[in-house]
Protein backbone atom coordinates (compact mmCIF):
# COMPACT_ATOMS: atom_id res chain seq x y z
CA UNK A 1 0.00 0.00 0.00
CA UNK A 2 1.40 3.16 -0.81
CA UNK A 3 1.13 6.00 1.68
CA UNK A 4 2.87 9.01 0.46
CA UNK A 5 5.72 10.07 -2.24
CA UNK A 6 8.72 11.68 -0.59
CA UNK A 7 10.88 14.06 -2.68
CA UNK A 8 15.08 14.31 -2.41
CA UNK A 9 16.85 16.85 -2.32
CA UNK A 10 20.59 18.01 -3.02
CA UNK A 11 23.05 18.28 -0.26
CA UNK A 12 26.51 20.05 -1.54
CA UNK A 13 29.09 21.79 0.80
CA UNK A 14 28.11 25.38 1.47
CA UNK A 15 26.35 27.89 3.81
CA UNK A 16 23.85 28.96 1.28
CA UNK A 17 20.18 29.26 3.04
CA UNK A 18 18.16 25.67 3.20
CA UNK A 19 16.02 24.94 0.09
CA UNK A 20 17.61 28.36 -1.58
CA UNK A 21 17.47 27.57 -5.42
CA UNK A 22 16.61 24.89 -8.24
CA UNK A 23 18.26 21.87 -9.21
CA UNK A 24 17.41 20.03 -12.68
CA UNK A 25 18.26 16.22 -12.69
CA UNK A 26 20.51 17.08 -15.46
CA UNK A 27 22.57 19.27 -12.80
CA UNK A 28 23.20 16.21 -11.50
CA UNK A 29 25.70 15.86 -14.67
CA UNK A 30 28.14 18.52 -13.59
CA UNK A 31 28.82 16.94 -9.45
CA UNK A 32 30.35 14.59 -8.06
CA UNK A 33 27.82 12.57 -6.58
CA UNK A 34 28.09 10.27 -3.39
CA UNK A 35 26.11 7.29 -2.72
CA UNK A 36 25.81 4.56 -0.05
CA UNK A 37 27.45 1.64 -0.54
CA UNK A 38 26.00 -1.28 -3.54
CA UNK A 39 23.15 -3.34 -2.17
CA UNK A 40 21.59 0.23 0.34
CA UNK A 41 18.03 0.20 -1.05
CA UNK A 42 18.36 4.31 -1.03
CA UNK A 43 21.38 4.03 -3.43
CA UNK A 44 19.00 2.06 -5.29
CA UNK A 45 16.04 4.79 -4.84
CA UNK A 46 18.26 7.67 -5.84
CA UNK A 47 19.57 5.92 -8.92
CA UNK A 48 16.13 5.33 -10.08
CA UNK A 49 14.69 8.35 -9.07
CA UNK A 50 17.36 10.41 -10.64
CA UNK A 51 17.95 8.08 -13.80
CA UNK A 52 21.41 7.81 -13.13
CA UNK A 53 23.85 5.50 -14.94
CA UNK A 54 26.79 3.57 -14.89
CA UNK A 55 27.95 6.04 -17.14
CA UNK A 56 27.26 9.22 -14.73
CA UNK A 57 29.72 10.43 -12.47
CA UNK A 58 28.02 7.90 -9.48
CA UNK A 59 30.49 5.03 -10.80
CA UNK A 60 33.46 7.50 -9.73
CA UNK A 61 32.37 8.20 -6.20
CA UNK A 62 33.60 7.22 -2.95
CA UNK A 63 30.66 5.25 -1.28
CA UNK A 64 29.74 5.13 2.45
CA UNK A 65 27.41 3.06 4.86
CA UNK A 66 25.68 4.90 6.41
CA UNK A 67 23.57 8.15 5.97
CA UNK A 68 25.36 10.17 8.01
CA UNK A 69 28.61 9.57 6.86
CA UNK A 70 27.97 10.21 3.57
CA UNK A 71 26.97 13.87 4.92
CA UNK A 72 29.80 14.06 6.90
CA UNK A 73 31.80 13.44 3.98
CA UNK A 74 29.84 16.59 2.13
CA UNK A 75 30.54 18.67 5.02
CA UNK A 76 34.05 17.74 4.41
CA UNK A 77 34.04 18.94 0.39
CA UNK A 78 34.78 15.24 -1.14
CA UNK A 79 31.14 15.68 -2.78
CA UNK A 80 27.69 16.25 -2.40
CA UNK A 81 24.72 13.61 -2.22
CA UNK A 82 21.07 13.33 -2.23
CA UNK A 83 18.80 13.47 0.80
CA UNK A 84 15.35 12.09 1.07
CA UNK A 85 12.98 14.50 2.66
CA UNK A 86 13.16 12.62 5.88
CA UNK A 87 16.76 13.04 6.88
CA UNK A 88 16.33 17.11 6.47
CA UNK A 89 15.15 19.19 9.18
CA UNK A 90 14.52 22.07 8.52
CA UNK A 91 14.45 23.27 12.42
CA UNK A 92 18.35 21.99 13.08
CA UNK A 93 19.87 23.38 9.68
CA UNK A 94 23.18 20.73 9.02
CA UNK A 95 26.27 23.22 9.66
CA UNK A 96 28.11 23.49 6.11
CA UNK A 97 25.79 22.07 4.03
CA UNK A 98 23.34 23.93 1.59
CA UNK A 99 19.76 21.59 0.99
CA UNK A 100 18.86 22.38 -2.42
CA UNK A 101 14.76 21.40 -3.77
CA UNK A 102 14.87 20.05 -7.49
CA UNK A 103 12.39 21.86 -10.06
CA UNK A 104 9.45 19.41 -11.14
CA UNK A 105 9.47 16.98 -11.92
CA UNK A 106 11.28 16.54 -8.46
CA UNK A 107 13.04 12.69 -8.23
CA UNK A 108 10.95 10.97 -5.48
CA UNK A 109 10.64 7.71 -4.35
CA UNK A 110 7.32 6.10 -2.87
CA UNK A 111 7.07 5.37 0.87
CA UNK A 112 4.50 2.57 1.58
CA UNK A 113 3.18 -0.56 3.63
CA UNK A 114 3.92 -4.13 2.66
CA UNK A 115 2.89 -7.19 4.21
CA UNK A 116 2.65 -11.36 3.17
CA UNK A 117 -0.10 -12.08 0.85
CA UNK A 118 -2.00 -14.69 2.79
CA UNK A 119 -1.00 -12.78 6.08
CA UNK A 120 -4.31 -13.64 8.73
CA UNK A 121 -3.89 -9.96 9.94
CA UNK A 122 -3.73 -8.56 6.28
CA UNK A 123 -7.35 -6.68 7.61
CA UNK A 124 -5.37 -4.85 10.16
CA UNK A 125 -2.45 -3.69 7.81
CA UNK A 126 -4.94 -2.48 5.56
CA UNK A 127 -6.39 -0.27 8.35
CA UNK A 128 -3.25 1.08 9.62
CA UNK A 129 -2.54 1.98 6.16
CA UNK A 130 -5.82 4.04 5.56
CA UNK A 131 -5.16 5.52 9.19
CA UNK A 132 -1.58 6.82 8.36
CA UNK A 133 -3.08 8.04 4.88
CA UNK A 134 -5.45 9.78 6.97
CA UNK A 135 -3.36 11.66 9.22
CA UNK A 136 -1.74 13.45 5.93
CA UNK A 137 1.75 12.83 7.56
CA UNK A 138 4.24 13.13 4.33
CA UNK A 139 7.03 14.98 3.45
């Protein structure tokens, strides 16, 4: 079941005001991208999402593990990366790092609820579902 889309963002190395300009996915072409490591379903989702390529600049990169180190490496000027909506807050900025939106069509990846086919409590996954749906949490 899906319950919402969520939109990613740029994150480069900079002090430049959250969300201040656009990106294009073609922008994408001209930096030096960082990714987690092969076999991270959000490498995956950002590939996809941004219809990158073996060809692109991602096959250069350094890679990380986790989330956060790939932003520490961006703090750090090695590259920048892209964030899902998420892991940005827009209350605690990230010191050094300028969150840039993407102009429409944005890359997003969908967000949803997944359980066994035959599962006996399939009824009450269904209703959590509608409930979160309901709530209009999204990013």
């Amino acid at each position: 079941m899906i319950l919402w889309s969520e939109p990613f963002f740029i994150a480069r190395a900079g002090t430049k005001p959250a969300l201040e300009g656009m990106m294009t996915i073609g922008d994408l072409q001209k930096e030096k991208i960082l990714l987690l490591d092969d076999g991270h379903c959000l490498r995956d989702h950002i590939i996809s999402a941004c219809r990158l390529t073996s060809s692109s600049k991602t096959s250069k990169t350094l890679g990380a593990t986790s989330l956060q180190t790939l932003i520490q490496m961006v703090q750090h000027g090695y590259g920048a990366t892209l964030l899902p909506a998420m892991a940005i807050n827009p209350q605690q900025p990230m010191e050094g790092i300028s969150i840039q939106r993407f102009v429409s069509p944005q890359p997003t990846r969908q967000i949803g609820l997944a359980w066994r086919k035959n599962d006996p409590r399939a009824a009450e996954f269904r209703l959590l579902g509608k409930f979160i749906k309901e709530t209009g949490y999204s990013f």
